[in-house]
C-alpha atoms as a PDB file:
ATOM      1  CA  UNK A   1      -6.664  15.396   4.319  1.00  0.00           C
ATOM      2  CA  UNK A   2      -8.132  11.644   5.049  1.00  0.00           C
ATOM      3  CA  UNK A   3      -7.586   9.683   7.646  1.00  0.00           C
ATOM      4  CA  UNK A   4      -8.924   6.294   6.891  1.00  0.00           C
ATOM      5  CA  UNK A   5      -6.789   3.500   7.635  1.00  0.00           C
ATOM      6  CA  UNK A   6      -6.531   0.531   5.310  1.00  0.00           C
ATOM      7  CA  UNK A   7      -4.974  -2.799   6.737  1.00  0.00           C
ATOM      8  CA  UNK A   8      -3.075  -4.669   3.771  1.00  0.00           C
ATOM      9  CA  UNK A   9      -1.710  -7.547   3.117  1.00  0.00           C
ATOM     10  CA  UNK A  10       1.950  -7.806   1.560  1.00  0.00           C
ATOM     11  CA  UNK A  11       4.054 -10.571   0.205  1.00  0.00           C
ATOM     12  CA  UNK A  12       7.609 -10.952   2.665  1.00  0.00           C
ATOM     13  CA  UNK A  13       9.562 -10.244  -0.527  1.00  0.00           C
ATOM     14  CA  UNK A  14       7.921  -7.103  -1.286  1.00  0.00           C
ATOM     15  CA  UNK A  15       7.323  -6.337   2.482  1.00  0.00           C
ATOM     16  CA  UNK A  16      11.140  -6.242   2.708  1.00  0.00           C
ATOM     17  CA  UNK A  17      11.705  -3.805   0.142  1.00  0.00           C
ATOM     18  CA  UNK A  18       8.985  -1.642   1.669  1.00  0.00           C
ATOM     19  CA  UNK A  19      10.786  -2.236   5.319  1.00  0.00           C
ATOM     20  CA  UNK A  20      14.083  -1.118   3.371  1.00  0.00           C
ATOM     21  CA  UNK A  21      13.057   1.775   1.893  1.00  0.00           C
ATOM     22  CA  UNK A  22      13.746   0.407  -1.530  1.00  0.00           C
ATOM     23  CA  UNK A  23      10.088   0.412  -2.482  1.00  0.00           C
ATOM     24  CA  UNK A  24       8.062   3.824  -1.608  1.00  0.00           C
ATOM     25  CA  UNK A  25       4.524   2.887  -3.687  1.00  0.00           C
ATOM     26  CA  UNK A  26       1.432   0.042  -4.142  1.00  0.00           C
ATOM     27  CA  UNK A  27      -0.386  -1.127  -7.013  1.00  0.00           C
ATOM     28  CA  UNK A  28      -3.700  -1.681  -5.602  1.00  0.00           C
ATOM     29  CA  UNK A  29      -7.209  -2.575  -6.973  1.00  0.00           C
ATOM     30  CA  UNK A  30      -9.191   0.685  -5.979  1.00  0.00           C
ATOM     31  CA  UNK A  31     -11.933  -1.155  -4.099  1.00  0.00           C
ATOM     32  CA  UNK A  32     -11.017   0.697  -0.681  1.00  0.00           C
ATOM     33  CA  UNK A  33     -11.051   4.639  -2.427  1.00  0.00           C
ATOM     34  CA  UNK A  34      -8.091   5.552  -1.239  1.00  0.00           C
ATOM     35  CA  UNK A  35      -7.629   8.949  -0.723  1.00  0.00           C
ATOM     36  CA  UNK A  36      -4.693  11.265   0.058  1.00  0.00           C
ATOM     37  CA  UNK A  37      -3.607  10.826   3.657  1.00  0.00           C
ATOM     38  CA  UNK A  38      -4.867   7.590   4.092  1.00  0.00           C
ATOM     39  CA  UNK A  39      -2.878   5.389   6.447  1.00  0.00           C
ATOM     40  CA  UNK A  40      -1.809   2.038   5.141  1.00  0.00           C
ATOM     41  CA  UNK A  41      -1.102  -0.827   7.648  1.00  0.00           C
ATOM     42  CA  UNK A  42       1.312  -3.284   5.972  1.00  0.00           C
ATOM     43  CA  UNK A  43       0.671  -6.497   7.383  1.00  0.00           C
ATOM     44  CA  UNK A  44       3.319  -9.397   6.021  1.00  0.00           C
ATOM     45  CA  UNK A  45       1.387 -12.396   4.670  1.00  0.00           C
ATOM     46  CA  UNK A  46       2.279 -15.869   3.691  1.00  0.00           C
ATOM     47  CA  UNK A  47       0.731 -19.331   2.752  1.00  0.00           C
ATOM     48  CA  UNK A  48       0.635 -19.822   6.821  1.00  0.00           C
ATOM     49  CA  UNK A  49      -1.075 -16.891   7.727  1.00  0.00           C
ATOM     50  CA  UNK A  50      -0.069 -13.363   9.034  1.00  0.00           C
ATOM     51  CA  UNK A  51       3.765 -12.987  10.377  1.00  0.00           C
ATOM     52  CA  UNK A  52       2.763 -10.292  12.767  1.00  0.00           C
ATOM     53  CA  UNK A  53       5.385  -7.845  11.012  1.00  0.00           C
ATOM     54  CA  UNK A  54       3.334  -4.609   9.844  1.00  0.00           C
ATOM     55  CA  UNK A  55       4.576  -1.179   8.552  1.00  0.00           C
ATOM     56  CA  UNK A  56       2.873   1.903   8.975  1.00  0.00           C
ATOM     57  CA  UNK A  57       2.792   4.216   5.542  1.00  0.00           C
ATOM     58  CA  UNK A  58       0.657   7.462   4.650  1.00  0.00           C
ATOM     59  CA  UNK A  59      -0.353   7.729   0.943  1.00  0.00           C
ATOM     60  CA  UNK A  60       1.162  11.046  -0.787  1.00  0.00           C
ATOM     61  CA  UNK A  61       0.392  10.510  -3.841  1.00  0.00           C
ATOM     62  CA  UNK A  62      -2.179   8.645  -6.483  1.00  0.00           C
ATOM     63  CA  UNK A  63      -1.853   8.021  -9.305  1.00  0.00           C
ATOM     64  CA  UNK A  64      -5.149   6.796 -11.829  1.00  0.00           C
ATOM     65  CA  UNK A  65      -6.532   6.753 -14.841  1.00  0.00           C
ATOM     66  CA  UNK A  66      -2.804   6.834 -16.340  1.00  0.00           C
ATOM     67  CA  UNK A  67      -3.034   4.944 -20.441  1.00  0.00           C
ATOM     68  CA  UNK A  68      -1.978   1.416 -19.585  1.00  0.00           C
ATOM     69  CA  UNK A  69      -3.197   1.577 -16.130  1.00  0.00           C
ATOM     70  CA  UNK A  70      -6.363  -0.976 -15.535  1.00  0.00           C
ATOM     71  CA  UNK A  71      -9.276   1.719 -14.180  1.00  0.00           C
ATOM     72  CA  UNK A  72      -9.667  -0.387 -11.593  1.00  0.00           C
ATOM     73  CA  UNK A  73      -6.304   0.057 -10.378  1.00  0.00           C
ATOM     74  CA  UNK A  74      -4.054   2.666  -8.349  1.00  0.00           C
ATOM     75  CA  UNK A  75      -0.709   3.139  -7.682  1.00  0.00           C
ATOM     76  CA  UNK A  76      -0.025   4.599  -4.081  1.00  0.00           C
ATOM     77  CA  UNK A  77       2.829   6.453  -3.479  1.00  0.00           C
ATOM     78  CA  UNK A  78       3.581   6.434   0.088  1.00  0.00           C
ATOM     79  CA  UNK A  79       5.827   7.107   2.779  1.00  0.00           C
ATOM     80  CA  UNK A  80       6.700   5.056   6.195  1.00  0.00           C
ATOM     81  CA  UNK A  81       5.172   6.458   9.529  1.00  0.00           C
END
């Protein structure tokens, strides 16, 4: 498994529902290759800057190249550290 870590940043809205466990996956432009294993660092982000609330989350699952999906694009399944 990978173990690069990836520093993100996350609207409050959707950093909630991460934070709640109501939301378990990212849609992410690819530029990072994200692999399996990787850690995320969810750092909540508004207009102001960085709130200095972050959530720890290892990627379980990938998903690419689905019909519909922009190849660009990946959706992370993850779950919190």
């Amino acid at each position: 498994m990978c173990s690069n870590t990836h520093e993100l940043k996350i609207r409050p809205d959707y950093f909630n529902a991460v934070f709640e466990g109501r939301k378990k996956f990212e849609l992410r432009r690819n530029d990072r290759n994200f692999k399996i294993g990787d850690l995320l660092v969810l750092r909540e982000w508004t207009e102001s800057g960085y709130t200095g609330r972050n959530i720890n989350c290892r990627v379980d699952y990938i998903l690419e190249g689905y019909e519909g999906l922009d190849p660009d694009y990946v959706i992370l399944s993850m779950t919190i550290l």
